[in-house]
N, C-alpha and C. Protein backbone atom coordinates (compact mmCIF):
# COMPACT_ATOMS: atom_id res chain seq x y z
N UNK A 1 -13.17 94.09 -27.25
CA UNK A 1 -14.26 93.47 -28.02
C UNK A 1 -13.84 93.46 -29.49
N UNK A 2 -14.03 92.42 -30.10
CA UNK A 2 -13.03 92.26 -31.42
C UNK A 2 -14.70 92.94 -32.53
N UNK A 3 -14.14 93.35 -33.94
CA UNK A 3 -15.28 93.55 -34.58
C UNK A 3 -16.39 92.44 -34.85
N UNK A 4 -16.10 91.15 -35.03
CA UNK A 4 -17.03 90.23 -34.86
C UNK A 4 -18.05 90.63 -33.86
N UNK A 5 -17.61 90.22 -32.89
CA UNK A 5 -18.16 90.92 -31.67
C UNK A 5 -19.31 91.93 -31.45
N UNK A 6 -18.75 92.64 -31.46
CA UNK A 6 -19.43 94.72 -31.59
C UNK A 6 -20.31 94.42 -32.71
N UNK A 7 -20.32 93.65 -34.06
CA UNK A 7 -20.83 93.91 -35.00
C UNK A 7 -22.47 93.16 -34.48
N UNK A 8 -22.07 91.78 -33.87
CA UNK A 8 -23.43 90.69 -33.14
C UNK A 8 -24.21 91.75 -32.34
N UNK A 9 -23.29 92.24 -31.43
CA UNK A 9 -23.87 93.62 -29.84
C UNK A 9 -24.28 94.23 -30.64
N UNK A 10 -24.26 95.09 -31.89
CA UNK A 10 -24.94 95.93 -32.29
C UNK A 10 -26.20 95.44 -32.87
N UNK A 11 -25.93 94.65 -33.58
CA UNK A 11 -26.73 94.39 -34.20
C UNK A 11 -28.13 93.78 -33.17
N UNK A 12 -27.91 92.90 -32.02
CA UNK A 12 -28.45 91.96 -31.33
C UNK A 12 -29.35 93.62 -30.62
N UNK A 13 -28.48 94.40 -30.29
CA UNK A 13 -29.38 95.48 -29.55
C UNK A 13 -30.54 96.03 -30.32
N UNK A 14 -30.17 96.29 -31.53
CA UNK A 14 -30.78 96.97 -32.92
C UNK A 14 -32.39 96.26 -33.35
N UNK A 15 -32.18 95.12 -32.56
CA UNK A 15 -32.94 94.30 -33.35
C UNK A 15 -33.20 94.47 -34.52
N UNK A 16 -31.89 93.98 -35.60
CA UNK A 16 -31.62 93.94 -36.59
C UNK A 16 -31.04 92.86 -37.07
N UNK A 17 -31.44 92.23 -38.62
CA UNK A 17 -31.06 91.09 -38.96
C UNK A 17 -30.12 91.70 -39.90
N UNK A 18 -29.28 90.54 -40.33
CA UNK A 18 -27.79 90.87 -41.32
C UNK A 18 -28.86 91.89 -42.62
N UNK A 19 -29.65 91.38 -43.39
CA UNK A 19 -29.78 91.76 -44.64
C UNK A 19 -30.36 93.34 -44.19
N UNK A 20 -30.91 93.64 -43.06
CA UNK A 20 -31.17 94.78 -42.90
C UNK A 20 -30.03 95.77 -42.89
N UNK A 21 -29.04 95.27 -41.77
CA UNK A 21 -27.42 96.00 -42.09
C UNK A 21 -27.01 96.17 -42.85
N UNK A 22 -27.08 94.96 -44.26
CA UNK A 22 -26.56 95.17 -45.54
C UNK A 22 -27.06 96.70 -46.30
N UNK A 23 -28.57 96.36 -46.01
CA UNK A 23 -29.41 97.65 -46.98
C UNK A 23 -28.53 99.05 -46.37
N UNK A 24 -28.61 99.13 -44.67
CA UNK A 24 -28.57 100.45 -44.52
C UNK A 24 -26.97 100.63 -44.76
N UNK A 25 -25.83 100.01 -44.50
CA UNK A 25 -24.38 100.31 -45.15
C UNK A 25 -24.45 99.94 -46.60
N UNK A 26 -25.39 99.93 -47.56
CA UNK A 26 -25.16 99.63 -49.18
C UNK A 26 -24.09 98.45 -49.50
N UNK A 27 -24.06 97.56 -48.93
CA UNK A 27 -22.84 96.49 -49.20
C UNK A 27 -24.33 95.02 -49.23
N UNK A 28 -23.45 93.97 -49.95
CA UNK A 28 -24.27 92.49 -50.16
C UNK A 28 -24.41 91.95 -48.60
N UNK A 29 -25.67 91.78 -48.77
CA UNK A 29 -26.09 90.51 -47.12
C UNK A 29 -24.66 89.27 -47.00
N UNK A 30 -24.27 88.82 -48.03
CA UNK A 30 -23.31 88.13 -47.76
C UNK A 30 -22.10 89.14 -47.19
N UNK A 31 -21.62 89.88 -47.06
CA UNK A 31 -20.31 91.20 -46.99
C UNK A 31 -20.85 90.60 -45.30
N UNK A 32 -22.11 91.12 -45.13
CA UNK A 32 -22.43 91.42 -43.88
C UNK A 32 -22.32 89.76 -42.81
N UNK A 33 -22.61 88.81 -43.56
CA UNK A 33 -22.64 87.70 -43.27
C UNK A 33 -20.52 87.15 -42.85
N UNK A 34 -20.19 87.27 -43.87
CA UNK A 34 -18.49 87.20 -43.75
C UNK A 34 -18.03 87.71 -42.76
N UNK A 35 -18.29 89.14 -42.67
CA UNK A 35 -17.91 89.61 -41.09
C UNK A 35 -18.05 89.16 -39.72
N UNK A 36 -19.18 88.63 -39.92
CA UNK A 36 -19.92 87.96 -38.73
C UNK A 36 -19.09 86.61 -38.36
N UNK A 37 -18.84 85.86 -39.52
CA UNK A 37 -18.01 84.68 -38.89
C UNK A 37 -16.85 84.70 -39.12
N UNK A 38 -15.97 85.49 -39.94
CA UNK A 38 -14.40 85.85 -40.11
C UNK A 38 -13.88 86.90 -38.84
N UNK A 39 -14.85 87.35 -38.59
CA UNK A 39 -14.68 88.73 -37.74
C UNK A 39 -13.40 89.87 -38.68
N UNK A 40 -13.78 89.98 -40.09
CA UNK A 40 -12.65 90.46 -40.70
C UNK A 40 -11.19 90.54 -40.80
């Protein structure tokens, strides 16, 4: 499972949206957004 990936599954389980991830790792909603479609 590539990090793109794992990052959607987590998140999708979490019922959690990107800007919420952003707050709780302290990084910009965009950081969190890049990952999502670069898969880093």
């Amino acid at each position: 499972m590539s990090f793109r990936d794992n990052l959607q599954h987590l998140r999708a389980t979490r019922n959690m949206t990107q800007e919420q991830l952003a707050m709780l790792l302290g990084v910009s909603r965009q950081s969190v957004t890049k990952w999502g479609t670069e898969g880093v």
